[in-house]
N, C-alpha and C. Protein backbone atom coordinates (compact mmCIF):
# COMPACT_ATOMS: atom_id res chain seq x y z
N UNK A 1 -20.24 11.49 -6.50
CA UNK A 1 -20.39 12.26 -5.28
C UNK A 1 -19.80 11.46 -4.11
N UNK A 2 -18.65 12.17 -3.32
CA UNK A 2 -18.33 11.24 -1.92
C UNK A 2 -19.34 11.85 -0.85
N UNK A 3 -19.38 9.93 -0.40
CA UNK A 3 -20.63 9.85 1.00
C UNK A 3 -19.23 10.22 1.83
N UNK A 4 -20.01 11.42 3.03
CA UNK A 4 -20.10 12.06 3.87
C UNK A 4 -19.86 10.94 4.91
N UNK A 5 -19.12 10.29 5.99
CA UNK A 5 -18.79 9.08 6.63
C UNK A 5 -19.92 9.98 7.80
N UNK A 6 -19.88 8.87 8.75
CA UNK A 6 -20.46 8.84 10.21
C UNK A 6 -19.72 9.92 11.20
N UNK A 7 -20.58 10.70 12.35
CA UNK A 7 -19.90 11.43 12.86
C UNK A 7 -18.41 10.75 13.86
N UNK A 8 -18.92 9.79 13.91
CA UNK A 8 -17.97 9.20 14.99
C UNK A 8 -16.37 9.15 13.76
N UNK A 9 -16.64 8.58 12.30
CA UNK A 9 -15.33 8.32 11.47
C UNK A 9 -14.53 9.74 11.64
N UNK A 10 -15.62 10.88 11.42
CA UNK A 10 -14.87 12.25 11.28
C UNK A 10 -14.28 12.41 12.67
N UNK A 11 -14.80 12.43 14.10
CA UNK A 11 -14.26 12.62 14.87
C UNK A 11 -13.22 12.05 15.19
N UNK A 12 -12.95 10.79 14.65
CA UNK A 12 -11.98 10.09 15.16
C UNK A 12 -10.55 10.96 14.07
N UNK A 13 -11.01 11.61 12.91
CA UNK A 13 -10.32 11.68 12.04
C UNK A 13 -9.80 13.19 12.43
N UNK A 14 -10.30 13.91 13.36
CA UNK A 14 -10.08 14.95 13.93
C UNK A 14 -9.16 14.87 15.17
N UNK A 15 -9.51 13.68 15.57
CA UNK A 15 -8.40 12.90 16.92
C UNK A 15 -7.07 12.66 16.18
N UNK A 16 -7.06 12.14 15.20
CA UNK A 16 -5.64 11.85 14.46
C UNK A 16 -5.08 12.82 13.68
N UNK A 17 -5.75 14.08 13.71
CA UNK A 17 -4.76 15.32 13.18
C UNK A 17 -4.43 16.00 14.52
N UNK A 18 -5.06 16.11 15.55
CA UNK A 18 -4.38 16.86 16.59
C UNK A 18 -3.30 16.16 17.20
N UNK A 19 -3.37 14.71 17.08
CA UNK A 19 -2.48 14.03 17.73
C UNK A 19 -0.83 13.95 16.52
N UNK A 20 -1.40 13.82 15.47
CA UNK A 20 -0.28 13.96 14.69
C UNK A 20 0.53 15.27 14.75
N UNK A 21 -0.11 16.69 14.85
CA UNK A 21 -0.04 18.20 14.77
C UNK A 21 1.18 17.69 16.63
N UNK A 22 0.80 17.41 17.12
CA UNK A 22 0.93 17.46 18.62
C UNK A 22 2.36 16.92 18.39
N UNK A 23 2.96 15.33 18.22
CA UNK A 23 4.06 14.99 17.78
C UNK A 23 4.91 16.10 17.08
N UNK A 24 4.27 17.10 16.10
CA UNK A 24 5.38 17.65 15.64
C UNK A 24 5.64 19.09 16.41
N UNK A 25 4.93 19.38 17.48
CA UNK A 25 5.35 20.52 18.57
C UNK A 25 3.79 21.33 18.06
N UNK A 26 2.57 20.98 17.69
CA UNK A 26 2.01 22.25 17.02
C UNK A 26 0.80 22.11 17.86
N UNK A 27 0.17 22.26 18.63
CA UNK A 27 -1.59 22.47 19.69
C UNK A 27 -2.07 22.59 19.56
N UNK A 28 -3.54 22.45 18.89
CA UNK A 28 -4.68 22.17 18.98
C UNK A 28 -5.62 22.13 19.48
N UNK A 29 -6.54 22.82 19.56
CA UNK A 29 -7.75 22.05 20.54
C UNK A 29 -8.52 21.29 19.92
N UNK A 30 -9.23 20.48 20.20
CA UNK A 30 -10.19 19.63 20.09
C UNK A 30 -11.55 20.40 18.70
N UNK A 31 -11.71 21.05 19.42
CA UNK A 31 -12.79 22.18 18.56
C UNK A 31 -12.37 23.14 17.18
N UNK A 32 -11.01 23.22 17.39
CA UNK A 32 -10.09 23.65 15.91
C UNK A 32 -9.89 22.51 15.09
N UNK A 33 -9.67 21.47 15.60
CA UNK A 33 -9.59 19.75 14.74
C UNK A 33 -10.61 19.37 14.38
N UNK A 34 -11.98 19.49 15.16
CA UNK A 34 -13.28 19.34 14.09
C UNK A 34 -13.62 20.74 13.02
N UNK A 35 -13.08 21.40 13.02
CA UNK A 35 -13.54 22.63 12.14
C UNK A 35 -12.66 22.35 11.09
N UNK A 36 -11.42 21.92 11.17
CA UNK A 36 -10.73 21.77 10.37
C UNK A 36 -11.35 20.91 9.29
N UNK A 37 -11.46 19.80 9.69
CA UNK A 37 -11.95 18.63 9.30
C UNK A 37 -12.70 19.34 8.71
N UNK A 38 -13.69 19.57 8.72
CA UNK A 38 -15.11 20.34 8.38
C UNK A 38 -14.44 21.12 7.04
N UNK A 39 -13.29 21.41 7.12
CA UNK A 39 -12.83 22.49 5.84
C UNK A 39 -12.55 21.41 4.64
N UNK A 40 -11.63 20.34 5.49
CA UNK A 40 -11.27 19.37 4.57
C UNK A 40 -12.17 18.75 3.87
N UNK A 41 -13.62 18.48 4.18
CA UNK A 41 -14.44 17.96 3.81
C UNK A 41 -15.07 18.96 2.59
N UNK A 42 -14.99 20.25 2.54
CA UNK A 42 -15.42 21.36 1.98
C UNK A 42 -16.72 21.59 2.78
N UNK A 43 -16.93 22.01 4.13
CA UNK A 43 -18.23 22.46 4.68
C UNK A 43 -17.60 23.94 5.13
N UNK A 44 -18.23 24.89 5.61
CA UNK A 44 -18.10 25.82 6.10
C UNK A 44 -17.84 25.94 7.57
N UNK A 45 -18.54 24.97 8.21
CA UNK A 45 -17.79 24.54 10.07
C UNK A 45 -18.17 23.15 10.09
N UNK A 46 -17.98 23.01 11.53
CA UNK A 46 -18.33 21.39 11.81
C UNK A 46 -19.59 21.13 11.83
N UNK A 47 -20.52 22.00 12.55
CA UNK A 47 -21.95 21.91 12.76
C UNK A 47 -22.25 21.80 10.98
N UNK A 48 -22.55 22.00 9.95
CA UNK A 48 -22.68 21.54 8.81
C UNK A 48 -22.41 20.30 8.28
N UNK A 49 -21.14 20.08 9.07
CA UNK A 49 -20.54 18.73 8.35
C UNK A 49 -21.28 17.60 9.49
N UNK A 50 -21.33 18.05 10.88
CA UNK A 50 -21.78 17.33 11.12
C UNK A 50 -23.27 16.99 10.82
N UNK A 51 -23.81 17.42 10.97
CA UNK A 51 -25.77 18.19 9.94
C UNK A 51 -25.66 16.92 9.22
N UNK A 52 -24.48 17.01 8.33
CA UNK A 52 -24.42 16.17 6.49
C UNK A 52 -24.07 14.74 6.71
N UNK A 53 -23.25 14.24 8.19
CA UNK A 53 -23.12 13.34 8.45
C UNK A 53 -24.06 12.43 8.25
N UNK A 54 -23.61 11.09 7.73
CA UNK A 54 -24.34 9.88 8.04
C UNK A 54 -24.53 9.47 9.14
N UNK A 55 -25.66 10.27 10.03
CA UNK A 55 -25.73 10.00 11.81
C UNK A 55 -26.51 8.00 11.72
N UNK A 56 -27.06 7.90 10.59
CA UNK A 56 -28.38 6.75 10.80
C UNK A 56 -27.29 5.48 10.20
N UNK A 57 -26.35 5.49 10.01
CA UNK A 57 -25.51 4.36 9.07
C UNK A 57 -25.59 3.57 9.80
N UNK A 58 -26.06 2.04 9.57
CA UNK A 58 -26.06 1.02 9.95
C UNK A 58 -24.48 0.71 10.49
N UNK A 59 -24.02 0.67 11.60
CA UNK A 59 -23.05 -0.16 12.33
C UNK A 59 -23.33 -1.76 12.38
N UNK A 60 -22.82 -2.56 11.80
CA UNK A 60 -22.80 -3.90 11.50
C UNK A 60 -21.99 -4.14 12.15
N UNK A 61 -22.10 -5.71 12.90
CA UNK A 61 -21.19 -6.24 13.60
C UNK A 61 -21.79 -8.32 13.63
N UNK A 62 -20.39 -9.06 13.93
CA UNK A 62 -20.87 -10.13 14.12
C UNK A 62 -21.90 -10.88 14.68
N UNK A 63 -22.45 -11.62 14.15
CA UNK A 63 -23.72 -11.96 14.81
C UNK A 63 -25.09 -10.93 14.73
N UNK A 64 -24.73 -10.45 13.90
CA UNK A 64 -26.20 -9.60 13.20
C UNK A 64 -27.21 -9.92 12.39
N UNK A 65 -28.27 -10.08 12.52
CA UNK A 65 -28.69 -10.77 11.78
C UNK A 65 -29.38 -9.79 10.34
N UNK A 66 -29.51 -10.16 9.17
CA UNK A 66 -29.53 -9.27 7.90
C UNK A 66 -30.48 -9.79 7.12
N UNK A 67 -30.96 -8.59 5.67
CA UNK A 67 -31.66 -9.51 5.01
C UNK A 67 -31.74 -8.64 3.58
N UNK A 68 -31.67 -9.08 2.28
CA UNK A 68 -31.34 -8.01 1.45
C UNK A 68 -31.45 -8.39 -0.11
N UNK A 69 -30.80 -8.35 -0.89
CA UNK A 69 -30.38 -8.83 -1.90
C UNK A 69 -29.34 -9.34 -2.14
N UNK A 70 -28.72 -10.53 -3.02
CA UNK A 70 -27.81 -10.72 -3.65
C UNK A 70 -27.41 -11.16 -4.93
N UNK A 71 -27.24 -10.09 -6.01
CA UNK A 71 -27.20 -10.48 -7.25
C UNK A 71 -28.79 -10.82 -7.57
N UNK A 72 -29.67 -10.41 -7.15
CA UNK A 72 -30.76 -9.93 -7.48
C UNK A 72 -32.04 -10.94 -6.77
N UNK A 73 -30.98 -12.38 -6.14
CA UNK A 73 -32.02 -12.85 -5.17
C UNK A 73 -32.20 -12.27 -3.90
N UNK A 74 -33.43 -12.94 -3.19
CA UNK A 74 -33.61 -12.19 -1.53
C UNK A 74 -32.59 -13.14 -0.78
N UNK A 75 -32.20 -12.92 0.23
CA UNK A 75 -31.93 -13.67 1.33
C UNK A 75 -31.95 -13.13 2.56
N UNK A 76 -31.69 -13.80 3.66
CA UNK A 76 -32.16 -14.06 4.77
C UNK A 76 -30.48 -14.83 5.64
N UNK A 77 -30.04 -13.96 6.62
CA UNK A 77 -28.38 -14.73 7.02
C UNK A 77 -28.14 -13.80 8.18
N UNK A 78 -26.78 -14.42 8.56
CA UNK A 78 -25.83 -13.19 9.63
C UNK A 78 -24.94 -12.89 9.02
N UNK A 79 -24.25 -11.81 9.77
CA UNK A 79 -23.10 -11.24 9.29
C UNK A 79 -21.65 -12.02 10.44
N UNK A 80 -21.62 -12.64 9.93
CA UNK A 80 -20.13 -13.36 10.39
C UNK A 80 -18.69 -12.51 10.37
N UNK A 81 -18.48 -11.66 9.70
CA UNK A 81 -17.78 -10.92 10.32
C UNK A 81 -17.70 -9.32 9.58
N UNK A 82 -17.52 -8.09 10.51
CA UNK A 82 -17.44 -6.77 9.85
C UNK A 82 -16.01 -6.28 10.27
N UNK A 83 -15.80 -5.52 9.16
CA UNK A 83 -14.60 -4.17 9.42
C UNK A 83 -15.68 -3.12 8.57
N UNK A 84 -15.13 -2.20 9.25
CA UNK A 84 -15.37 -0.55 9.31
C UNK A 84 -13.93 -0.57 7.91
N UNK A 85 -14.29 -0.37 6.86
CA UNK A 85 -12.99 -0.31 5.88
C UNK A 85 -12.44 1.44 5.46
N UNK A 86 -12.19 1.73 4.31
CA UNK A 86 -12.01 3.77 4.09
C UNK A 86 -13.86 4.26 4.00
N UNK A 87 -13.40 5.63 3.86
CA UNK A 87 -14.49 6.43 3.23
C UNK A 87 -15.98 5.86 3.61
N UNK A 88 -16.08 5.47 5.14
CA UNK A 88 -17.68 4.69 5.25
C UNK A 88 -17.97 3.23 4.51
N UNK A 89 -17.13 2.35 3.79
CA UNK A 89 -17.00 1.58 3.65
C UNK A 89 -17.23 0.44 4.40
N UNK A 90 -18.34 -0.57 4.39
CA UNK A 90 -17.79 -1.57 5.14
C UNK A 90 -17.62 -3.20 4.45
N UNK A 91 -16.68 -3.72 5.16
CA UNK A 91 -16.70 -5.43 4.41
C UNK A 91 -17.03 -6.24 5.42
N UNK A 92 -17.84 -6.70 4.73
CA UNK A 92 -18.60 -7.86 5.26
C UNK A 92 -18.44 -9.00 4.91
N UNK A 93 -18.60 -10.55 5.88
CA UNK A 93 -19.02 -12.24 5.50
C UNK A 93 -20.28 -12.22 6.14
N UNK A 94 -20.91 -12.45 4.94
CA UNK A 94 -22.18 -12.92 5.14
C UNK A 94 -22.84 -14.07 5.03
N UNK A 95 -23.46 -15.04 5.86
CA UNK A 95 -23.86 -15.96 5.77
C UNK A 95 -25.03 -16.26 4.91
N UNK A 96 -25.80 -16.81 4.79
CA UNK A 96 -27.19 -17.17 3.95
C UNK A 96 -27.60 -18.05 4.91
N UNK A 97 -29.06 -18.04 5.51
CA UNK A 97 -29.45 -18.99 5.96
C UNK A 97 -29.53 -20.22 5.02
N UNK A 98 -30.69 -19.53 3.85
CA UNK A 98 -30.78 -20.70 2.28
C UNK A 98 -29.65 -20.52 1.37
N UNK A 99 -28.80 -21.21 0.76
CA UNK A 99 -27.90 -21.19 0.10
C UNK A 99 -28.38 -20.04 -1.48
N UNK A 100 -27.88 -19.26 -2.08
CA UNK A 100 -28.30 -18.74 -3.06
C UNK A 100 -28.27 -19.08 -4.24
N UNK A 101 -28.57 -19.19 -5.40
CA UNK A 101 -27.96 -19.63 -6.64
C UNK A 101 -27.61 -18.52 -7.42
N UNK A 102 -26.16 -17.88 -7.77
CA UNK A 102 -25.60 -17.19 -8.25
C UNK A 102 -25.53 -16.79 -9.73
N UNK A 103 -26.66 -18.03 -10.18
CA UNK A 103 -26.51 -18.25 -11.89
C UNK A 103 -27.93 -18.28 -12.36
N UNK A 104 -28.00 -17.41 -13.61
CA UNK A 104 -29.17 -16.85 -13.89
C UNK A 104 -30.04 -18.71 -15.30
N UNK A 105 -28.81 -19.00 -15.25
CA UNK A 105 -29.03 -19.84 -16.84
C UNK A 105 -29.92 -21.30 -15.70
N UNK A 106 -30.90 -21.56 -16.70
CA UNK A 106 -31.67 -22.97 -16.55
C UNK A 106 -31.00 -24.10 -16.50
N UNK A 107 -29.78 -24.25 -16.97
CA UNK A 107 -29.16 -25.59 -17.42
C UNK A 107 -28.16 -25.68 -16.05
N UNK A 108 -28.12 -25.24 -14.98
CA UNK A 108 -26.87 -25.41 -13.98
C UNK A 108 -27.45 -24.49 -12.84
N UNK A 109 -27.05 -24.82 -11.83
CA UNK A 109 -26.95 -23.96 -10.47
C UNK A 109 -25.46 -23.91 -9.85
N UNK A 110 -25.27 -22.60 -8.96
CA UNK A 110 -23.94 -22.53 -8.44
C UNK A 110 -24.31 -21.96 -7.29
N UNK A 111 -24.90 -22.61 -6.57
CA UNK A 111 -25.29 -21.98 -5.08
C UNK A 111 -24.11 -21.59 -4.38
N UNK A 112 -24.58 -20.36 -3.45
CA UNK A 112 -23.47 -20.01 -2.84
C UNK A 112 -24.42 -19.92 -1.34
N UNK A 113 -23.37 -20.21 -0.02
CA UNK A 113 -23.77 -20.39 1.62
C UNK A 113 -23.73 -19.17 1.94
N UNK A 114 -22.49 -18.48 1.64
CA UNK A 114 -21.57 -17.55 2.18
C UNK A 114 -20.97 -16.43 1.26
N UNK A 115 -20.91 -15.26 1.07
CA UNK A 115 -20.05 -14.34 0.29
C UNK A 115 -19.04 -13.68 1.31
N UNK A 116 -18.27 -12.72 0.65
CA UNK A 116 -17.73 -11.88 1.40
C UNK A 116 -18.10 -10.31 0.14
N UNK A 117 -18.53 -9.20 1.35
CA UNK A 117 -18.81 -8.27 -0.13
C UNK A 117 -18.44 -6.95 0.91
N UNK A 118 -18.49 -5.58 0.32
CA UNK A 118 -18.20 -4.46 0.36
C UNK A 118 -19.33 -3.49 0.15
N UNK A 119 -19.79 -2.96 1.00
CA UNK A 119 -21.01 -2.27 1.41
C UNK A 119 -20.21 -0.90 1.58
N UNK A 120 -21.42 0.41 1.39
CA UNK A 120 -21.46 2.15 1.48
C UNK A 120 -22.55 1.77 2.95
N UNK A 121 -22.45 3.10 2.71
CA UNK A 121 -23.52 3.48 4.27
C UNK A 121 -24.36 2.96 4.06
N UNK A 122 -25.18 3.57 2.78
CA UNK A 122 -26.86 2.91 2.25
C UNK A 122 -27.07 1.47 2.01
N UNK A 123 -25.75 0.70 2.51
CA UNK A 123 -26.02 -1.19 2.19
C UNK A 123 -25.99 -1.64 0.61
N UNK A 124 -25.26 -0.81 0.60
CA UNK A 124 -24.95 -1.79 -1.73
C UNK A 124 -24.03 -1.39 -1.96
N UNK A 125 -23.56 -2.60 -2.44
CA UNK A 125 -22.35 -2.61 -3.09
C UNK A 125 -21.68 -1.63 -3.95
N UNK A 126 -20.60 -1.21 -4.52
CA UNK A 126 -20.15 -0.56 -5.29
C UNK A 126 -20.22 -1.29 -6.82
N UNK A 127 -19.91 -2.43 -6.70
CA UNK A 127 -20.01 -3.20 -7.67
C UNK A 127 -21.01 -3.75 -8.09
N UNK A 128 -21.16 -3.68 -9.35
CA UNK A 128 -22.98 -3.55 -9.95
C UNK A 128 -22.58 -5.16 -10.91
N UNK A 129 -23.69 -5.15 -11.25
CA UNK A 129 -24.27 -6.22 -12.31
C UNK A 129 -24.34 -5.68 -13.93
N UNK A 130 -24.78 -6.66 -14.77
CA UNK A 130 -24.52 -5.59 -16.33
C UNK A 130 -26.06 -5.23 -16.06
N UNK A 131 -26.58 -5.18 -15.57
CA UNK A 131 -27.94 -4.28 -15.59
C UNK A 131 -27.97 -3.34 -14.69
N UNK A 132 -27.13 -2.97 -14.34
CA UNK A 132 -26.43 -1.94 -13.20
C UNK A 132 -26.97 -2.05 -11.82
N UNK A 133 -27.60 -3.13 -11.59
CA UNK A 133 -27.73 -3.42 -10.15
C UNK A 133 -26.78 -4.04 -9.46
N UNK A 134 -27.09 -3.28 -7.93
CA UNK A 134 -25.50 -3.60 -7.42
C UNK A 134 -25.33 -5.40 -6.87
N UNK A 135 -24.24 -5.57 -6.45
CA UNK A 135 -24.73 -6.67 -6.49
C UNK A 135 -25.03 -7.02 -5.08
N UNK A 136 -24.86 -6.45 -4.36
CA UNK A 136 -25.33 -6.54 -2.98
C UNK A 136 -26.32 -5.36 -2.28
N UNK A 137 -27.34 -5.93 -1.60
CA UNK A 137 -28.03 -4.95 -0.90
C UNK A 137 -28.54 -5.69 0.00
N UNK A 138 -27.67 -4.89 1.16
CA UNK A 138 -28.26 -5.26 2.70
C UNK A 138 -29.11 -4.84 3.24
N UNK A 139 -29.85 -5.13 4.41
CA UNK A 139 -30.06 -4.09 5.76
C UNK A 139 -30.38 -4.76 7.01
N UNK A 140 -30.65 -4.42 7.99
CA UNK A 140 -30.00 -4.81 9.25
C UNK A 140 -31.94 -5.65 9.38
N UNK A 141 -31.99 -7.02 9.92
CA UNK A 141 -33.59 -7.11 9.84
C UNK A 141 -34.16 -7.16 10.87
């Protein structure tokens, strides 16, 4: 199932078809470019799509402070740096206050300070573990 991005991603994404439409001689209003959108998405108007929007998505930014899972430990860090990436996507560097240990086996540790990972709206990763947990889960603390 594709997550539904933030109202602000769609609007902006409604700004870049009228403006593109516009370059090639064709007008628009503002209110035909969100409906559109709204089609592209498969909703019936905008007020739906917007309804379905992810209005609550955590906006992450540097110097945030976080707290979540990783690879199935807790931690406790900032977010050192965000992009807004496709489809509600975001990538993140995340710090660790406590360093993590990445390795499940008794005989060794591989602590890690710092990752860099790829977050959905809901804060987890796409990329799972063989026990199908993802391997990241954030949220803002």
């Amino acid at each position: 199932m594709t997550q539904i991005p933030s109202r602000d991603v769609l609007k902006a994404q409604a700004k870049r078809l009228r403006a593109d439409l516009s370059m090639n001689g064709t007008e628009m209003t503002h209110a035909a470019a969100l409906e559109t959108v709204a089609h592209q998405w498969g909703m019936r108007d905008w007020n739906t799509l917007a309804a379905k929007a992810d209005v609550s998505a955590v906006q992450w930014h540097p110097g945030q402070r976080a707290s979540g899972r990783y690879l199935g430990h807790p931690f406790t860090g900032v977010i050192k740096a965000a992009r807004l990436a496709s489809s509600g996507f975001w990538s993140l560097t995340v710090r660790f206050d406590e360093p993590v240990d990445v390795v499940e086996s008794e005989h060794f540790t591989a602590l890690r300070q710092q990752v860099n990972t790829t977050i959905n709206a809901r804060g987890e990763s796409p990329q799972k573990t063989s026990n199908g947990q993802p391997h990241m889960v954030i949220g803002p603390l």
